[in-house]
C-alpha atoms as a PDB file:
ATOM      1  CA  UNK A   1      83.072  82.010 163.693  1.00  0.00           C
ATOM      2  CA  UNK A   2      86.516  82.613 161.697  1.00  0.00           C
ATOM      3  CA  UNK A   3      86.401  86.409 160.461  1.00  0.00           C
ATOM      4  CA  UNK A   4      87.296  85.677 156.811  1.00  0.00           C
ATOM      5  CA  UNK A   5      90.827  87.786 155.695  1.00  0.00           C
ATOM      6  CA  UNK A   6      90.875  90.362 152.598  1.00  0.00           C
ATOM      7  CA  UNK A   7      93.676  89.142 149.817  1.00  0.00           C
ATOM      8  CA  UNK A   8      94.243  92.860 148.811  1.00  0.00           C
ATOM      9  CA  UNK A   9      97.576  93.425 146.843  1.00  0.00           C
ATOM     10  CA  UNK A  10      99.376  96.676 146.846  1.00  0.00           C
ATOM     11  CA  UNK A  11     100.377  97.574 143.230  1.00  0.00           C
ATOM     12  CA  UNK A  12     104.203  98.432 143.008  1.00  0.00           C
ATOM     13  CA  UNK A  13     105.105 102.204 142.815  1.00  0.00           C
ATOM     14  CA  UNK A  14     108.133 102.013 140.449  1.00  0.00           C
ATOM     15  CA  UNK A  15     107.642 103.437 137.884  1.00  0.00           C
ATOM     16  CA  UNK A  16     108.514 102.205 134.008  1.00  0.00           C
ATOM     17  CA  UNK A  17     112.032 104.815 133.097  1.00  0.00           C
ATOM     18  CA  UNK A  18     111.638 105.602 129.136  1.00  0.00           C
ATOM     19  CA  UNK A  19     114.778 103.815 128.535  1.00  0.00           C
ATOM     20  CA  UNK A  20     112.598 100.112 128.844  1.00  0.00           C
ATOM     21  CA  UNK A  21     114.067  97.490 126.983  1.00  0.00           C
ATOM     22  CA  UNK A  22     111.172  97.364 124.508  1.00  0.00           C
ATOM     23  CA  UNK A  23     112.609 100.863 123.162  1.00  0.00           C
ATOM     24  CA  UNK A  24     115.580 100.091 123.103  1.00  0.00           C
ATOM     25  CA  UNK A  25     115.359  97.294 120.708  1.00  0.00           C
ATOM     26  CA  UNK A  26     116.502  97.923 116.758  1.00  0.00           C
ATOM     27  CA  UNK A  27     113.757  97.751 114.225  1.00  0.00           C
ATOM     28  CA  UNK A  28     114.095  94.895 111.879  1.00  0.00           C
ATOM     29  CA  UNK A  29     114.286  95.517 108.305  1.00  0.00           C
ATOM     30  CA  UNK A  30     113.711  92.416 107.013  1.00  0.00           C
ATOM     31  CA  UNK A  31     109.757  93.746 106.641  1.00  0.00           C
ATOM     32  CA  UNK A  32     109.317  95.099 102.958  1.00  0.00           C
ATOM     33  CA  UNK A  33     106.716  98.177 102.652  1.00  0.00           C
ATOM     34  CA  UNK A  34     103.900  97.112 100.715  1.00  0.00           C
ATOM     35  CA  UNK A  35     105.979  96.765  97.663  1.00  0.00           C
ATOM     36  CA  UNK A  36     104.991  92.788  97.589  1.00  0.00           C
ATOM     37  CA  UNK A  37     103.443  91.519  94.899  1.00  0.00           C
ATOM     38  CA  UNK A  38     101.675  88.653  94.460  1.00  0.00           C
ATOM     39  CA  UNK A  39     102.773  85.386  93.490  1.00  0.00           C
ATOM     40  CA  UNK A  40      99.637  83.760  92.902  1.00  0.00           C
ATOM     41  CA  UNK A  41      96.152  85.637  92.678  1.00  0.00           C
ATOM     42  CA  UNK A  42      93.029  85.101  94.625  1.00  0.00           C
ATOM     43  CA  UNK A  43      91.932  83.141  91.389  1.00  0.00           C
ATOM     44  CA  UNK A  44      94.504  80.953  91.474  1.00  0.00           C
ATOM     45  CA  UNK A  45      93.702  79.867  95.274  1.00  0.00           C
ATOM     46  CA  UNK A  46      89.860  79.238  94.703  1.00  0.00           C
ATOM     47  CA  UNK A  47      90.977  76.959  92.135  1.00  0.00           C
ATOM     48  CA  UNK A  48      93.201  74.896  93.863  1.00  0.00           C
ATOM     49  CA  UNK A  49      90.831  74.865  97.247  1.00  0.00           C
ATOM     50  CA  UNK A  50      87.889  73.419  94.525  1.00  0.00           C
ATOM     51  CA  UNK A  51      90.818  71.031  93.408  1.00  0.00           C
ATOM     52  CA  UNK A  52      91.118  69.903  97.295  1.00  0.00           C
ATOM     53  CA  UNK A  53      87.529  69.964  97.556  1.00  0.00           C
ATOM     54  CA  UNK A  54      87.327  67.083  94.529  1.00  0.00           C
ATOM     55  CA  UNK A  55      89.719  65.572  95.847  1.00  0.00           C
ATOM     56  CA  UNK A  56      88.150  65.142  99.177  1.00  0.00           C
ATOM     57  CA  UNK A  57      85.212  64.049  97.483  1.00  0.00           C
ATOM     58  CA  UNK A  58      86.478  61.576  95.664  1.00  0.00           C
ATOM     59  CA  UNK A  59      85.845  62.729  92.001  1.00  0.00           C
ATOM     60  CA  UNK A  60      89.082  64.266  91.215  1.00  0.00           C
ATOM     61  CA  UNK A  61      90.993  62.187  88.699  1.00  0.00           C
ATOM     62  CA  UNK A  62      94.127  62.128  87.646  1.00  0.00           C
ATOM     63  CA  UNK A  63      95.560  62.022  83.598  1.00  0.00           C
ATOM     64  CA  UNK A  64      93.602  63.171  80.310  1.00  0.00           C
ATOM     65  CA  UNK A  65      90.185  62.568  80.482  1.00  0.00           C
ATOM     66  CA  UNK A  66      90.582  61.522  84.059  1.00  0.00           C
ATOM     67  CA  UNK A  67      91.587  57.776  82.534  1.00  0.00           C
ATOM     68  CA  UNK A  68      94.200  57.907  85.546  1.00  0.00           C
ATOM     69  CA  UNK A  69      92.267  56.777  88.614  1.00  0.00           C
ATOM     70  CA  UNK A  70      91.389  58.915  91.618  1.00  0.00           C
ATOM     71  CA  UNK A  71      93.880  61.089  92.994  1.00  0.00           C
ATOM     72  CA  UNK A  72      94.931  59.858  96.564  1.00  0.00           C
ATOM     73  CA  UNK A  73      97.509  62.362  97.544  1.00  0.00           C
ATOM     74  CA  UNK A  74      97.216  66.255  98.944  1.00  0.00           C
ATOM     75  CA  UNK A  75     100.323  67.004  97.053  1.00  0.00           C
ATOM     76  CA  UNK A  76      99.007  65.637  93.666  1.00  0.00           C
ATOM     77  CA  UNK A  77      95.604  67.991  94.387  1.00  0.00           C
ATOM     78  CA  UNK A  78      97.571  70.893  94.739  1.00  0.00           C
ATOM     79  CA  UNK A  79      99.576  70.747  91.661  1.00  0.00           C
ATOM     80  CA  UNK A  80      96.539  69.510  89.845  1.00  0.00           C
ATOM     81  CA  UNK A  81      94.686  72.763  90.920  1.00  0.00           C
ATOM     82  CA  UNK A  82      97.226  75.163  89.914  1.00  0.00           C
ATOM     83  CA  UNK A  83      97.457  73.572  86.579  1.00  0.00           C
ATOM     84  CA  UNK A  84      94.338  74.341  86.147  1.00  0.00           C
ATOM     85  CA  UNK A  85      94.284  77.610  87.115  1.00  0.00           C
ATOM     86  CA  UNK A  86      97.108  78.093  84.650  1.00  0.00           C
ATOM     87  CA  UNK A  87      94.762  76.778  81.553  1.00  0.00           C
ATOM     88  CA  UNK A  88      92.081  79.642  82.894  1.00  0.00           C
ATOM     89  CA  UNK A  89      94.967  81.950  82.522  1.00  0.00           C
ATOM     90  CA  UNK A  90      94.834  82.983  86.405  1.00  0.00           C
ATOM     91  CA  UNK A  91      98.001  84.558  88.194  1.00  0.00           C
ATOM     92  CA  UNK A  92     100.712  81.928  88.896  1.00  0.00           C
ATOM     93  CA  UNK A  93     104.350  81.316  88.482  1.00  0.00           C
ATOM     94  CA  UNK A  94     105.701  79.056  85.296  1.00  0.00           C
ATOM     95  CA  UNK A  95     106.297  75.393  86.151  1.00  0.00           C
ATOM     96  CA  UNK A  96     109.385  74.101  87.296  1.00  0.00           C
ATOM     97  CA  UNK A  97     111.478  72.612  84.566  1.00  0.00           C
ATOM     98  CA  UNK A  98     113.409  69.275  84.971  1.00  0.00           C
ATOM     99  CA  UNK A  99     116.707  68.567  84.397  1.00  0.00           C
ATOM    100  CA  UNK A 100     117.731  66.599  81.696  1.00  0.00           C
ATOM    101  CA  UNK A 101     120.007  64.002  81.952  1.00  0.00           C
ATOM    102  CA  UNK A 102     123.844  64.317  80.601  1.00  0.00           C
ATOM    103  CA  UNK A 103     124.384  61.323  78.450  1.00  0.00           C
END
């Protein structure tokens, strides 16, 4: 019978110096400390998740009264949720306005 051969492997001596490239590297300041605020609350995001829920339902609708027809796109969810969460008066920035046309 073949005597079966141990795979040990020697671990390297060297030793890391303190001058590792990991140190070495320059702290980035693009981080801000905890001075971020919040553009749109927790509110705001349950609202537009039930929005997506609807919509993958099938019963969100689109228009006043919901006269409009199902929605069909994720986009269209999403704004319809935070405009809802703007009539409850939750956290989240003011519409963009459109341009109007120079005559």
């Amino acid at each position: 019978m073949a005597a079966k051969k141990s795979r040990s492997r020697k671990k390297s001596s060297r030793k890391k110096s303190s001058s590792h490239k990991r140190s070495s590297r320059k702290k980035s300041s693009s981080r801000k400390k905890s001075s971020h605020k919040r553009k749109y609350s927790k509110a705001a995001s349950k609202t537009v998740a039930s929005a997506m829920r609807r919509k993958k339902k099938g019963t969100l609708k689109r228009g006043k009264k919901g006269h409009g027809g199902k929605v069909k796109s994720r986009k269209q969810a999403i704004a319809i949720g935070l405009s809802e969460a703007r009539k409850k008066g939750e956290k989240v920035p003011k519409r963009k306005s459109s341009r109007k046309k120079k005559s």
